[in-house]
Structures are given as structure tokens and as C-alpha cells.
Protein backbone atom coordinates (compact mmCIF):
# COMPACT_ATOMS: atom_id res chain seq x y z
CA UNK A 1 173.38 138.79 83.67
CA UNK A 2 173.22 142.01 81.65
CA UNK A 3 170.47 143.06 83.18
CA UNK A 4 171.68 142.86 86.64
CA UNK A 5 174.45 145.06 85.41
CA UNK A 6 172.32 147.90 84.88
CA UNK A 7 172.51 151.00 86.90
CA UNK A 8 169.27 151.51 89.02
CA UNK A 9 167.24 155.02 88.23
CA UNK A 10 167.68 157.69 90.75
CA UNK A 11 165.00 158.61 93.06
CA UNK A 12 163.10 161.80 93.30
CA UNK A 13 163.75 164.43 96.53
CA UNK A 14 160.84 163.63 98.12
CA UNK A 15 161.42 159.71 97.37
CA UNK A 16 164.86 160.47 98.50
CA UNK A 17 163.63 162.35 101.79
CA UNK A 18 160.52 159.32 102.33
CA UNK A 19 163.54 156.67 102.20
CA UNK A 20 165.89 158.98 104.78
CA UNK A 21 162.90 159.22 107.17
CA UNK A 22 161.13 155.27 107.58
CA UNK A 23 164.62 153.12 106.12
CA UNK A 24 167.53 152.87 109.49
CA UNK A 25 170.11 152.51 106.19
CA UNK A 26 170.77 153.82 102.26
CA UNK A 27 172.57 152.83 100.10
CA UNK A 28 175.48 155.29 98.46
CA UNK A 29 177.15 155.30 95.23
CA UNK A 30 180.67 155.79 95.48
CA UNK A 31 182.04 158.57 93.18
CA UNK A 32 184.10 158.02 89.62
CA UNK A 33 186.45 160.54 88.00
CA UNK A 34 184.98 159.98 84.94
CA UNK A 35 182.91 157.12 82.90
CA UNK A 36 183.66 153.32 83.86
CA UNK A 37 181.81 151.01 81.60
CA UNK A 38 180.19 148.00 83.87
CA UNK A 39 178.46 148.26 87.01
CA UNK A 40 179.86 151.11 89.66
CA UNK A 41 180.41 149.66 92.89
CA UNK A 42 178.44 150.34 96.05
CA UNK A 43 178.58 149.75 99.35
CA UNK A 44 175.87 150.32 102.19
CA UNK A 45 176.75 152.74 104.82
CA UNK A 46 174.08 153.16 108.01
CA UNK A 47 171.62 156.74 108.07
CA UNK A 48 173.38 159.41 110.52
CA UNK A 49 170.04 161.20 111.20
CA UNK A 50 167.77 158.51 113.99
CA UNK A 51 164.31 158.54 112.07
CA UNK A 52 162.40 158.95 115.58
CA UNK A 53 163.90 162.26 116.32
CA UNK A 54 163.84 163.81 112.95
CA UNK A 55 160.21 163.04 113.45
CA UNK A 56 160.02 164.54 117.09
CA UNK A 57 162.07 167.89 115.64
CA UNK A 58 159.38 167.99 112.77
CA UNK A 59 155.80 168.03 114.94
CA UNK A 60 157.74 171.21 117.12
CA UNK A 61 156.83 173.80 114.60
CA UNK A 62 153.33 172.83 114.50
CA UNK A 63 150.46 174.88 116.23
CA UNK A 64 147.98 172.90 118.47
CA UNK A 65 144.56 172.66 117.45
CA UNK A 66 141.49 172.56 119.83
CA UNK A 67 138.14 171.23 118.75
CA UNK A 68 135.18 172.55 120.74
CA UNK A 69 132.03 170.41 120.74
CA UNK A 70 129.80 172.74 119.12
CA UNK A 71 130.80 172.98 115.57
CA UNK A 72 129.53 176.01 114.80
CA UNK A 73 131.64 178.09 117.34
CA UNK A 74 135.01 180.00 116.38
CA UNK A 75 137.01 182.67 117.91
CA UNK A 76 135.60 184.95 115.83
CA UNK A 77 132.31 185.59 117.04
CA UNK A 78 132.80 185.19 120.82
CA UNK A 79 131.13 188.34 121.87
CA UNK A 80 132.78 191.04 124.29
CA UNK A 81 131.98 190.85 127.92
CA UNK A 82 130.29 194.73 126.84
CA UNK A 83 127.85 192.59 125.05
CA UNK A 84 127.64 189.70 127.66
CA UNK A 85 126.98 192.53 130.33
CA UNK A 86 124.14 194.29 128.35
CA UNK A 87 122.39 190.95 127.66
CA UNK A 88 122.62 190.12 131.42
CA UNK A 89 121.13 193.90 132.12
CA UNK A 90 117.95 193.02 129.63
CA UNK A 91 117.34 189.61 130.72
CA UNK A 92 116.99 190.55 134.42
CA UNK A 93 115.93 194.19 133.92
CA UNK A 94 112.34 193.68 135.80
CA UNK A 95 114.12 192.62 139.09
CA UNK A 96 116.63 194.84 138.57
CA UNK A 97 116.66 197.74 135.98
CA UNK A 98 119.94 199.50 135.70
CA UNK A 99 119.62 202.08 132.80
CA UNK A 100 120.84 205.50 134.08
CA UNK A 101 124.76 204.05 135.11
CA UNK A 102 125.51 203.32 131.86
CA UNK A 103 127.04 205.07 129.11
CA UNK A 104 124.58 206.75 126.12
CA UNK A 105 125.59 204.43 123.67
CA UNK A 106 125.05 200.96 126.27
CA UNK A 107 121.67 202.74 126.95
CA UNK A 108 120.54 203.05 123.74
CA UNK A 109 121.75 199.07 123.14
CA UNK A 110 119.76 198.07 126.53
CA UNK A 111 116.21 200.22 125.47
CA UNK A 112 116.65 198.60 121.74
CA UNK A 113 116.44 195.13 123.32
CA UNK A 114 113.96 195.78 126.00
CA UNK A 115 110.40 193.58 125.52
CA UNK A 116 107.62 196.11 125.35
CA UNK A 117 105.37 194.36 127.79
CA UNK A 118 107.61 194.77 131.39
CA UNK A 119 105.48 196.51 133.93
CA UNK A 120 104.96 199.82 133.78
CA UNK A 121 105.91 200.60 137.61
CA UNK A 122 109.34 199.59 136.62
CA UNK A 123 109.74 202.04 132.66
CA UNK A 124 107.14 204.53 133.38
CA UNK A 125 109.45 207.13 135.52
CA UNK A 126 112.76 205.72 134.37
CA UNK A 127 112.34 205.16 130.58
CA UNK A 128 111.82 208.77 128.81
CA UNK A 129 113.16 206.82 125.33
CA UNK A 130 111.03 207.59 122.25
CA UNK A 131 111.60 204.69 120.18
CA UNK A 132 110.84 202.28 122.81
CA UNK A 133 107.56 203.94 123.47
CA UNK A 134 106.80 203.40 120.02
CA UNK A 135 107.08 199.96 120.04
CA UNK A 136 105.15 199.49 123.30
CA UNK A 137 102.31 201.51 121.54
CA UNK A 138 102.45 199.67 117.70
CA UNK A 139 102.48 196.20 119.95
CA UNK A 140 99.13 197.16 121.30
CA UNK A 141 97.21 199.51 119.48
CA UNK A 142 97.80 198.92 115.15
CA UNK A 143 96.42 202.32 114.43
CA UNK A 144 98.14 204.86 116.15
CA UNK A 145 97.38 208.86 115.66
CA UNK A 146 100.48 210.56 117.61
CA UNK A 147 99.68 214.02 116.54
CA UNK A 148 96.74 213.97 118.07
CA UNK A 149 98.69 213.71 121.86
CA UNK A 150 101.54 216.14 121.13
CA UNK A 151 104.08 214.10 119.16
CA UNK A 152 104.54 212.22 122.08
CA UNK A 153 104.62 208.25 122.27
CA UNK A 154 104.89 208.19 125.75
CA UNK A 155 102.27 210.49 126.32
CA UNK A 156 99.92 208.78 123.51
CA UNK A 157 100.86 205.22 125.84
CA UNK A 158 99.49 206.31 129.41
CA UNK A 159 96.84 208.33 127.84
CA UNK A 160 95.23 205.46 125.80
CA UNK A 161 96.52 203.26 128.70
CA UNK A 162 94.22 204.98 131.03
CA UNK A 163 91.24 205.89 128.23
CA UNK A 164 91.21 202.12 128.50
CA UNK A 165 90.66 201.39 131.59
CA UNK A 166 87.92 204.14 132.00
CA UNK A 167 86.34 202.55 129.26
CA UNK A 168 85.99 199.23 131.10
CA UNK A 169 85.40 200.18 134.54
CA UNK A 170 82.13 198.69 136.04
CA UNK A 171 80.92 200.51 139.36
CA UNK A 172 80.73 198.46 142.02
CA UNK A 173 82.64 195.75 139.87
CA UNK A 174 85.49 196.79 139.20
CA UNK A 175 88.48 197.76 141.83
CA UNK A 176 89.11 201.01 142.10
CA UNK A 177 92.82 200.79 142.93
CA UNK A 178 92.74 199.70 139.48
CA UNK A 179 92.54 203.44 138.54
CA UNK A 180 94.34 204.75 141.01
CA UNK A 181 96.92 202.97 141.36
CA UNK A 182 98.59 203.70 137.83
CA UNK A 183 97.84 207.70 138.72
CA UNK A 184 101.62 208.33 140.25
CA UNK A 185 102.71 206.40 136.95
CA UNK A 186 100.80 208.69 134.48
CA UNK A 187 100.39 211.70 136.17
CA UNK A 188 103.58 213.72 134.48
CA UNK A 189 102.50 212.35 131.18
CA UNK A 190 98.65 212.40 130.83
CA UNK A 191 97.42 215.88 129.35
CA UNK A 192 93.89 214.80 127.64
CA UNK A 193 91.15 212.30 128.36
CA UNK A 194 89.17 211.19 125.96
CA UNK A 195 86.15 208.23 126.82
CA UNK A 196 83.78 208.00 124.72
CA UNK A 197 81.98 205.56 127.28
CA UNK A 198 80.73 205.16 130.94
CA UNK A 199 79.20 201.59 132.14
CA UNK A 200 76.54 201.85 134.52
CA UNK A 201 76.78 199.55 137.42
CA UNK A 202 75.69 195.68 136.97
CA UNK A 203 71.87 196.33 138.16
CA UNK A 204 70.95 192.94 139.91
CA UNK A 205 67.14 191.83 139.38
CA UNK A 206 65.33 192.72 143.10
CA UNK A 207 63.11 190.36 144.84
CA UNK A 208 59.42 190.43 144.34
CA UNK A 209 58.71 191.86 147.41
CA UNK A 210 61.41 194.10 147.53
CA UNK A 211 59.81 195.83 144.55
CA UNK A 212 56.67 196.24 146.40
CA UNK A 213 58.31 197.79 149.19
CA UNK A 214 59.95 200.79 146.67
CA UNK A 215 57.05 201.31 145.36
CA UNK A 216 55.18 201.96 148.42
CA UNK A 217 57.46 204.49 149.05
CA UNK A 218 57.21 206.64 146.20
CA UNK A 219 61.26 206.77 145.94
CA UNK A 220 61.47 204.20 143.57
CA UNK A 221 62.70 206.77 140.51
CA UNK A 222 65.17 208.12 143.10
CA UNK A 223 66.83 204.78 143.97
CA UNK A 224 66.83 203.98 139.98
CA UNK A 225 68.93 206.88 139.21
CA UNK A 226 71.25 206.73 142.35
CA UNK A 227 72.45 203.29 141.24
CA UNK A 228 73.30 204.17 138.09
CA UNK A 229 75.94 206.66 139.02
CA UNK A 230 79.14 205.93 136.58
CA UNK A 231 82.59 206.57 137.52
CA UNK A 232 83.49 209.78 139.27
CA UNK A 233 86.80 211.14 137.68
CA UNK A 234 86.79 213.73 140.87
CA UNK A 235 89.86 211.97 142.51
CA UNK A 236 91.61 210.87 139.44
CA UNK A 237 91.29 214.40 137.75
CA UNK A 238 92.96 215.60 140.82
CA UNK A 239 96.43 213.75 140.60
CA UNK A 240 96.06 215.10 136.84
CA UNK A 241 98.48 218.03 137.11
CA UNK A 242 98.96 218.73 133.57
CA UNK A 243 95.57 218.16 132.52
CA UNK A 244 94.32 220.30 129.45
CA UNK A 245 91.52 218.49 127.60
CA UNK A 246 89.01 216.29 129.42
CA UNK A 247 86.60 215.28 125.95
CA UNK A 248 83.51 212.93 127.90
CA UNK A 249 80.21 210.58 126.52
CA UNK A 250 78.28 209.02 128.90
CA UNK A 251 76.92 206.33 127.36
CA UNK A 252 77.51 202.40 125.94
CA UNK A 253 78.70 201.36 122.52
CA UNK A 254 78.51 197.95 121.03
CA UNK A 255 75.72 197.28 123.56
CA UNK A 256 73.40 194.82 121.27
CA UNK A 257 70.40 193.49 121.96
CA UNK A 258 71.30 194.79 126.15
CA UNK A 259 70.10 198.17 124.77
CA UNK A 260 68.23 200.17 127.29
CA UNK A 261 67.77 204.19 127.14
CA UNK A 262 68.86 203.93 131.29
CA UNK A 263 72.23 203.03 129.41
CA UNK A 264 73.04 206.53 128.09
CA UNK A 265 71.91 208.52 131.51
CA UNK A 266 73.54 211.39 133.02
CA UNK A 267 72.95 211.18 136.57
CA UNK A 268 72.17 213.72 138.39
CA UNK A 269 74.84 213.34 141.06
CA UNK A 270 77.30 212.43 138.17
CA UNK A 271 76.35 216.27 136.92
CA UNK A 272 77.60 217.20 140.18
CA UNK A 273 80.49 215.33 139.83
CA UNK A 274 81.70 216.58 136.92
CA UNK A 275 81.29 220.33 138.13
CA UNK A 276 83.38 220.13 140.58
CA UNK A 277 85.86 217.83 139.41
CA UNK A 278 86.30 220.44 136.00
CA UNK A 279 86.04 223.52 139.39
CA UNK A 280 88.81 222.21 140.30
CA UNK A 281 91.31 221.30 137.31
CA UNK A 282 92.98 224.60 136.80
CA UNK A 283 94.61 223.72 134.06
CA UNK A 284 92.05 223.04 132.06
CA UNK A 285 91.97 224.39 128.47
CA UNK A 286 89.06 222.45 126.77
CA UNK A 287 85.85 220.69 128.39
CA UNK A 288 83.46 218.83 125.99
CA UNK A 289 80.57 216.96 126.81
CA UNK A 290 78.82 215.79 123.82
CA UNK A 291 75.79 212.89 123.29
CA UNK A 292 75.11 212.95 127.13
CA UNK A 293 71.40 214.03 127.13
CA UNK A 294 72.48 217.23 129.08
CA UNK A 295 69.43 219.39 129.73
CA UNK A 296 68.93 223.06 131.04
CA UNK A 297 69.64 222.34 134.34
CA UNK A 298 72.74 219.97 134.13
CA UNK A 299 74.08 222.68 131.86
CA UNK A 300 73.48 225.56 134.41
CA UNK A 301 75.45 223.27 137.39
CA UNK A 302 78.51 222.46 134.83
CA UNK A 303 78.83 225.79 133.24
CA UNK A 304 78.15 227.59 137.30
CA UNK A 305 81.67 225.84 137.67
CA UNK A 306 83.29 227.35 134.67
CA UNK A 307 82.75 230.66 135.57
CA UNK A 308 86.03 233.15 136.32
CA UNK A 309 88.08 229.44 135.30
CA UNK A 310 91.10 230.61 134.70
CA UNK A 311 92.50 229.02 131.50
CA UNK A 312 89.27 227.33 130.10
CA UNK A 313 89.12 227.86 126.19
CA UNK A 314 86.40 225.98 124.81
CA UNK A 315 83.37 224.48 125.54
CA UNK A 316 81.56 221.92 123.59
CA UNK A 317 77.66 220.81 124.76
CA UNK A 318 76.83 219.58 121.38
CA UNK A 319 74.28 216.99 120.73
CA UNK A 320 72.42 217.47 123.88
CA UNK A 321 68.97 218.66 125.14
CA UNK A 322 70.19 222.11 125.87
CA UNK A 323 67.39 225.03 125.34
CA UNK A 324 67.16 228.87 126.28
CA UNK A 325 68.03 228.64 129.89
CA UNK A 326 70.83 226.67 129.00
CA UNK A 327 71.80 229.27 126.38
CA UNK A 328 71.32 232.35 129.15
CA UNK A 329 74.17 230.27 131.22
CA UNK A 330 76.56 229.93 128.01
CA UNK A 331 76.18 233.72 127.41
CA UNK A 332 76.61 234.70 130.87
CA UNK A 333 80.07 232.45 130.77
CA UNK A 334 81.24 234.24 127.72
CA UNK A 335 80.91 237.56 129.91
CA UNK A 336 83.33 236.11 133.17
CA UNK A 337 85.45 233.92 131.02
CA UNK A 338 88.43 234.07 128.36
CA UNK A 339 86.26 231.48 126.46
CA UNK A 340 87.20 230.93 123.01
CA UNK A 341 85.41 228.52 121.31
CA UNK A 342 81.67 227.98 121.89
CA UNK A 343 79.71 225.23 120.21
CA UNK A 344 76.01 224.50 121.10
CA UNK A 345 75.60 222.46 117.69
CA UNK A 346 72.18 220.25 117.92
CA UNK A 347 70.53 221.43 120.84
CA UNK A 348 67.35 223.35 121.66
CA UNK A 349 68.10 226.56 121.37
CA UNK A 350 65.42 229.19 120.10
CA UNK A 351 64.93 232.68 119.55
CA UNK A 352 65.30 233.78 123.63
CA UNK A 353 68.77 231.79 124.00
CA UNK A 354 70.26 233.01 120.75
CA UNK A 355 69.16 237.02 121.51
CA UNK A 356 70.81 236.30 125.20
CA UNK A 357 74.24 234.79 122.94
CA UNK A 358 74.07 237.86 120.73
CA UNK A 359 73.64 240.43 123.62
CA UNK A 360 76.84 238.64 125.01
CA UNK A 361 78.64 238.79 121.86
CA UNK A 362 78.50 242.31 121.42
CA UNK A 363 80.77 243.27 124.08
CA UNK A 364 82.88 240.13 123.89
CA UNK A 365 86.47 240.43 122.67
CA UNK A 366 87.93 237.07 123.24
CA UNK A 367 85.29 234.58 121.71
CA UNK A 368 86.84 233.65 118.34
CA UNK A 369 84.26 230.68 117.26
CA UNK A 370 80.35 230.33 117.85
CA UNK A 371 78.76 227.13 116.57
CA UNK A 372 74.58 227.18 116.81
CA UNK A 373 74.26 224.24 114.28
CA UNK A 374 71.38 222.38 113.90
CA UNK A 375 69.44 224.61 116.61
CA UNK A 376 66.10 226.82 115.77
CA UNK A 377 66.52 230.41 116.48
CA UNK A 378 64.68 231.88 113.60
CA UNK A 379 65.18 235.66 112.26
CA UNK A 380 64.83 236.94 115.52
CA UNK A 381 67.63 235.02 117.08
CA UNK A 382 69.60 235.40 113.83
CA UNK A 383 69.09 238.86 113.62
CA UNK A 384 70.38 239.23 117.28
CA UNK A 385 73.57 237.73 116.24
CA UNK A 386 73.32 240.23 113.16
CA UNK A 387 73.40 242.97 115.29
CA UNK A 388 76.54 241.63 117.02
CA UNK A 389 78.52 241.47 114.24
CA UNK A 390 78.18 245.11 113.70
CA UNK A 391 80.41 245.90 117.18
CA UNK A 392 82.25 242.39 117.80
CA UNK A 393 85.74 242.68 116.63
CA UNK A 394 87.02 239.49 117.96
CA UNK A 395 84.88 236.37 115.96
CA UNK A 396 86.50 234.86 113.23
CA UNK A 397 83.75 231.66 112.76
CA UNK A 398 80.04 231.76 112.98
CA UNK A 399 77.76 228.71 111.98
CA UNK A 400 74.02 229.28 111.70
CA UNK A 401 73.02 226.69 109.46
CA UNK A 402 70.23 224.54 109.96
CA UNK A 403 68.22 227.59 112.05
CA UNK A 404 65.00 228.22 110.18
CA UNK A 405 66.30 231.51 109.21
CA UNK A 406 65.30 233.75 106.09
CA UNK A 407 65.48 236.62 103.71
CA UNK A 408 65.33 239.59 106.93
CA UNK A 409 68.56 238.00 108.43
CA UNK A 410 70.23 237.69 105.10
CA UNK A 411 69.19 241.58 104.76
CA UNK A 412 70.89 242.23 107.96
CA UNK A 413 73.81 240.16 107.67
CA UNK A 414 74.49 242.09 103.99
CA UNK A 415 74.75 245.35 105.82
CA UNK A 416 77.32 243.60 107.91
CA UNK A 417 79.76 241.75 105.70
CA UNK A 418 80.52 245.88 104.88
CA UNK A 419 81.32 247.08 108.05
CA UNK A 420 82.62 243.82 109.98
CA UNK A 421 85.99 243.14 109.36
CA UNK A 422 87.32 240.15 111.27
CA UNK A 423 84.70 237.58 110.44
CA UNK A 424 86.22 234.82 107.99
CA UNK A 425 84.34 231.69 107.87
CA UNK A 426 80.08 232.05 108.03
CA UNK A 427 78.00 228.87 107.24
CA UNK A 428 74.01 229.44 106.54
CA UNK A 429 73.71 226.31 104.86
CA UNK A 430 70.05 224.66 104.85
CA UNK A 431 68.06 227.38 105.90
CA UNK A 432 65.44 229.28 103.90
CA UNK A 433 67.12 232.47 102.54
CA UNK A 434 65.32 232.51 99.52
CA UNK A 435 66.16 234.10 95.58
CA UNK A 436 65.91 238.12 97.07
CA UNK A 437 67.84 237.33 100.20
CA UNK A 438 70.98 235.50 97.80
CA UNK A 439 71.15 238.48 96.20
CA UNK A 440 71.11 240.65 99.01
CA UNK A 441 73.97 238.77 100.58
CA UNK A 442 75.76 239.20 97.11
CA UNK A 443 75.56 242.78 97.23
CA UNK A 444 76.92 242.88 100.69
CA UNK A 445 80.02 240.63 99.40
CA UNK A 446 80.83 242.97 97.02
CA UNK A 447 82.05 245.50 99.78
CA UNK A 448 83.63 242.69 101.84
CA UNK A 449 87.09 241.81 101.59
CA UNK A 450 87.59 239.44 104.55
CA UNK A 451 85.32 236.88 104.26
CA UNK A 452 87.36 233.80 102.72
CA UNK A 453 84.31 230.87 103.44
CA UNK A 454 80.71 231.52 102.77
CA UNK A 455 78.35 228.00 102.73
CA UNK A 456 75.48 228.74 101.21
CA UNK A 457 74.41 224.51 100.00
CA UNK A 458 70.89 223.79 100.33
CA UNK A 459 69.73 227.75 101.04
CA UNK A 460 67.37 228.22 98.49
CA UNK A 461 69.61 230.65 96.68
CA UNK A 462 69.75 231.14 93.39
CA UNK A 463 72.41 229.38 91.03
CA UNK A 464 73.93 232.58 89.85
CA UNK A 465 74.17 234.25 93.02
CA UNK A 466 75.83 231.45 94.61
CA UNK A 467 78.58 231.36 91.79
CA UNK A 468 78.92 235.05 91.62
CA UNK A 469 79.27 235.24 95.70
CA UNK A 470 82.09 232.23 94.98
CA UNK A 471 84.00 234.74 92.68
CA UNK A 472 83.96 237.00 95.23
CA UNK A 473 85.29 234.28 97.96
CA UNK A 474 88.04 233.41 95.22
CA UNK A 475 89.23 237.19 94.96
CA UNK A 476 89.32 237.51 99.14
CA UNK A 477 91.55 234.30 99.55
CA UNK A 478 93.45 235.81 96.82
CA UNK A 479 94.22 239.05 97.74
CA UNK A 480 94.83 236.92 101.21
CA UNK A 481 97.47 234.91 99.77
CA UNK A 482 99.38 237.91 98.41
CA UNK A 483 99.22 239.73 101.85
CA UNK A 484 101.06 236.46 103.39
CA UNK A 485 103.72 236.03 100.78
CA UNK A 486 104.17 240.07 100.76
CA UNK A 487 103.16 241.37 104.17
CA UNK A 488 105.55 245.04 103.89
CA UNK A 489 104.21 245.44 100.37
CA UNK A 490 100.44 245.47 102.01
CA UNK A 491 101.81 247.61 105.10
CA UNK A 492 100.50 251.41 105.26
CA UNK A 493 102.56 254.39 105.16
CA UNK A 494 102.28 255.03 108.79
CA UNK A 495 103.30 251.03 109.31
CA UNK A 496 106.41 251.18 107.27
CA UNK A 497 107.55 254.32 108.69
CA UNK A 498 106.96 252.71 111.88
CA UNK A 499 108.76 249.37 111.15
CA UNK A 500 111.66 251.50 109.40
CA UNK A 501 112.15 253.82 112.53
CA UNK A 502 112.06 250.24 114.80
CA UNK A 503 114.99 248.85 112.67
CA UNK A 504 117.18 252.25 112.45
């Protein structure tokens, strides 16, 4: 038939290849020297390539794939055995810290991934690193004031660490290992204390007749005060080498409906304490105990103890029941002392205390700040301090207000602000100076040049003297300004010629 006659059509390469591969024969035209009408002839001639090994010589070149079982894991993120080693260091660092072996850069990996809550037997003495210090302290506390404990965050840890646990501790209650046993932990690191509050021991209720027996023998107030002793810091204060500021309230906050005045008591034998515990702390730059009901004779026993210290600074008794006796035993410190700062703010101190403070401050020449705040001295105890002025060459701050004071110490004071040259800051605020004494004070500012803050609120002055004496404040910080920007251009001939010769 014609059709059978028909040439088939030729196959594509990869048909070609497909057919050479899976068919054990092919069929092959034979060739023609040049066009034959009619069908060329064929014949069938078996494949010379086996299709099993062309197969095998195929699946040689290619690479062997392995499937792991999780699906998410590739070669790419196996992590180095550095890594695998640092994560075996953190996970079993509290049985067995290794920190100091390794190189800075592991160290800084291991302390990155540290939790903040390990013990603190096992970091305190081996981890000095800032950052993680900073996380144990954001973890616990969510305001956090660094400045206010050098800088530090270690330091600001064990000190609030500690400030803590003083807080809490219940005599007779609570262990005192508790204390004492985190003192070779903190000692290098703690250089202020600050508690704001002592609990008195849990007072149990006493049997009837129990009562009747203490009251029989007249030592009942004896036996009330003895147990309510607080915490004696005597011990602790002692592993405290670097200890600089020790800042105390004996009393109870958040106390409620418990409120009892036996709750804010300074013992007697907690007085003595305290003396010697602040005797002994050499290092100590700044006592204050404030809001303690301290009276005359608690103040004589503490300050007794300060006398000759050797590096004590400043001394703050504010808000206590201190009156003229207590006031002779301030003054007598400021003579046997390199006391600085001085504040008896809120106390009881009248006329007698303040002369002793001003016959003190006379001959004083290390006593920079005096603070009698809220006391009532009257014109003879401020014009004591007056007098002082006149000869002290060291005091920078003075605060008299709220003194009952009047016109005659304003008329003294005037006749100082022109001969006293190192006094800056002076606060007479509510007291009585009246219309004549404003002015008189404004006369005496008009030959002062180194007074830079002058409080005068609620002093019955007058409106225009208090504005005028302001002008006068303005000029001072000016011209103080211009001396700090341009100290040689304020120098005095024999000063430059001095400073010139130095540099030649």
C-alpha cells in the first residue's frame, strides 16, 4: 500500500538516546548515494552498548544524599565545638565555674549567657564583669540609682543586697548567720549602708502573773527597753573594711494599724552599740542618724566616740530631740575633729547650744557647712554665729532659717557680708527680720562680692529689698562665672608674676 511505503519520521536525540537505553535492538537505515524513489531498505542490527551497564556507568557520577530525621537541620548551622564547649561551661557553671582559663573573648561569651540568679558564693569573688552585674541588679530592683554607689553595679548589688536583709532582720527571729554569712562575700565591695529601718524583736504577750511579778519589782521599764534592742551592726561593721558612709533610722515603715511609739525607740544599749561600732570603723567618712528620737544624752555617748576619729567628715543628727547639751558635745567635736559638714536641722537647740557652736566656729578652719534648721536660737544664738563669721575663714554654707531670729542679727550679719569673704550660700528664710533689718542686709550686700545664694522667702522683708539684694546675687554669680572661664585674667600682679616665673 502507498502508505506503507512511506518513510517513517526521524526521532529526536533524546527520543533517540530513550530508545538506545530501555530497547536490546534499533533499527538502522542503510545509506544511499543519492535519492531512490520507493521505500529504502532496512535491516535490524542488535544495540552494542548492554542497557544495564550504561545505566550502572550513569548513577557513578552522582553524589550520595543523606536525609537526617529532623528536617530542619543542615550542615550549615552545626555549631563549632568552641560553641558546644561554652554552652557546656554555662549550663554546669554552679557545680563547676570555669571563667578565668579561658580566653577574653570565650569569657565575655560565658558572662553574656550566665542566668543572673546563681548563688552568690559562686560570682561574688570570681565575677568582677560590669554588664553582668547590671543585669543581676535590673532583674531585681526596676529602679536603679548607680551614681549614688560609685558607678559601680557590683557595688550597688551587695550593698542593696545587704540594706535588704538589715531591713528584714527580726531579733531573736531571724538567724544571724544570715548576716554574717554573706560578710566574706561583700566585704571588698560594700562602702555605704543605708537602712532606713530596724524591727524590734517579736514581743510575746506575758502571763498574767508574770506581769504581776515585774511589777512588784519596780524593773518593769527596764526589762521593756532591754527587749527591744534591734540589730547590733558591731560585728558586721567590723568585716566592713572599706566602709565610708553608714546613713541609719531606727524605726518601722509601712507598719499599719501595728503602730506603737515603742516601734521607733532607740535603746539605750543600742546607743551604746552604735558608739562603739562607728569607734571603731576607721574608715569612716560620713555618720548620719536621722528620725531616731536621739536626745542629749544618746548624742553625748555617739559623738564621745567621734572624737580625734580620724577620717570622719560629716555628721548628720537631724530630726531628733537634740538640745543645748547636745549642742556643747557637737561644738566640742568640731574642736578635736576634721569635721566638715555639721547638720543639727530640727532639733532643740536654743540660745546656750548655738553661742557654744559659734564659740567653736571661730577658731575652726576645717568646718565647711553648718545646718541649724528648724531649731530656736534667737538673736542671741544668731548673733553668736554673727560674731563667728567675722574670724572663720573656712565656712562656705550656713542655714539659720526657721530660728526666731530678727532685725539685731540681720544688723550684725550686714557688718559681716563686708568683711567675710568665704561664705557663699546663707539661708534666713522664715524668721522675723522685719522691713529695717531687709534693708540693712541690703546695704551689707552692696560691699559683698562672694555671696552667690541669699534665701530670704517668708522673712518679713520688704518686696524691694528682696529684689534689689537678688540683683546683687545676679552680679556675684556673674562676676563668678567670668573668674572660671578666665581665671589668669582675674589673677593679681604678684600671681602672674608668680605663675610666669613657675613656667620659665
Amino acid at each position: 500500500m502507498p502508505d506503507s511505503a512511506t518513510p517513517p519520521a526521524p526521532e529526536s536525540a533524546s527520543q533517540s538516546s530513550f530508545s538506545i537505553q530501555h530497547q536490546p535492538s534499533m533499527t538502522v537505515q542503510s545509506p544511499s548515494p543519492g535519492p531512490t524513489p520507493g521505500p529504502m531498505p532496512s535491516k535490524t542490527i542488535p544495540s552494542t552498548v548492554p542497557p544495564l551497564i550504561k545505566s550502572k556507568a550513569h548513577n557513578a557520577h552522582r553524589m550520595r544524599r543523606i536525609i537526617a530525621e529532623d528536617s530542619e537541620w543542615s550542615l550549615a548551622i552545626v555549631p563549632l565545638l568552641t560553641e558546644l564547649c561554652i554552652q557546656h561551661i554555662v549550663k554546669n557553671f554552679q557545680n563547676n565555674p570555669i571563667l578565668k582559663q579561658l580566653l577574653p573573648e570565650h569569657q565575655q561569651k560565658v558572662l553574656s549567657h550566665l542566668p543572673p540568679d546563681l548563688p552568690l558564693k559562686v560570682t561574688a569573688n570570681l565575677i568582677d564583669d560590669e554588664s553582668y552585674w547590671h543585669r543581676c541588679c535590673t532583674k531585681r530592683w526596676p529602679v536603679c540609682h548607680v551614681a549614688r554607689h560609685g558607678g559601680s553595679w557590683k557595688r550597688m548589688f551587695f550593698e542593696r543586697h545587704l540594706e535588704s536583709l538589715l531591713k528584714l532582720f527580726i531579733p531573736g527571729t531571724t538567724d544571724p548567720r544570715v548576716i554574717l554569712d554573706l560578710l566574706p562575700l561583700c566585704r571588698n565591695y560594700v562602702r555605704r549602708i543605708n537602712v532606713d529601718q530596724f524591727l524590734p524583736p517579736v514581743r510575746m504577750p506575758a502571763p498574767p502573773h508574770a506581769a504581776e511579778d515585774q511589777s512588784d519589782s519596780g524593773s518593769e521599764g527596764e526589762r521593756e527597753e532591754s527587749i527591744k534592742d534591734h540589730y547590733q551592726l558591731q560585728e558586721l561593721v567590723t568585716g566592713l573594711k572599706y566602709l565610708e558612709e553608714l546613713d541609719l533610722v531606727y524605726g518601722v515603715k509601712d507598719c499599719g494599724m501595728n503602730f506603737e511609739w515603742n516601734l521607733f525607740l532607740f535603746t539605750f544599749h543600742d546607743c551604746l552599740s552604735l558608739a562603739a561600732t562607728i569607734k571603731a570603723c576607721h574608715t569612716l567618712k560620713i555618720f548620719r542618724l536621722t528620725r531616731s528620737k536621739v536626745d542629749d544624752d544618746k548624742a553625748r555617748i555617739l559623738i564621745r566616740s567621734l572624737l580625734d576619729h580620724p577620717a570622719l567628715e560629716e555628721l548628720d543628727l537631724s530630726h531628733n530631740l537634740i538640745g543645748d547639751r547636745g549642742a556643747r558635745a557637737a561644738a566640742k567635736l568640731m574642736r578635736h575633729s576634721r569635721l566638715r559638714v555639721l547638720n543639727l536641722a530640727n532639733n532643740q537647740v536654743r540660745a546656750p547650744g548655738a553661742q557654744s557652736l559659734g564659740h567653736a566656729l571661730a577658731h575652726n578652719t576645717n568646718l565647711v557647712s553648718l545646718n541649724l534648721h528648724l531649731n530656736c536660737i534667737e538673736n542671741e544664738g544668731g548673733q553668736a554665729i554673727a560674731y563667728a563669721l567675722q574670724t572663720n575663714k573656712c565656712l562656705t554654707t550656713l542655714h539659720l532659717g526657721g530660728n526666731e531670729l530678727s532685725e539685731p542679727t540681720a544688723t550684725l550679719l550686714s557688718q559681716v557680708f563686708a568683711i567675710n569673704t568665704t561664705l557663699i550660700s546663707l539661708n534666713l528664710s522664715c524668721n522675723h527680720i522685719g522691713l529695717d533689718g531687709g534693708k540693712q542686709l541690703l546695704e551689707g550686700m552692696s560691699d559683698n562680692k562672694t555671696i552667690l545664694e541669699f534665701d530670704l522667702r517668708l522673712s518679713d522683708v520688704s518686696q524691694e529689698s528682696e529684689y534689689l539684694i537678688g540683683q546683687a546675687l545676679h552680679a556675684n554669680r556673674e562676676a563668678a562665672r567670668q573668674r572660671t572661664l578666665n581665671p589668669g585674667h582675674f589673677m593679681s600682679p604678684i600671681t602672674a608674676n608668680c605663675a610666669e616665673n613657675s613656667v620659665g
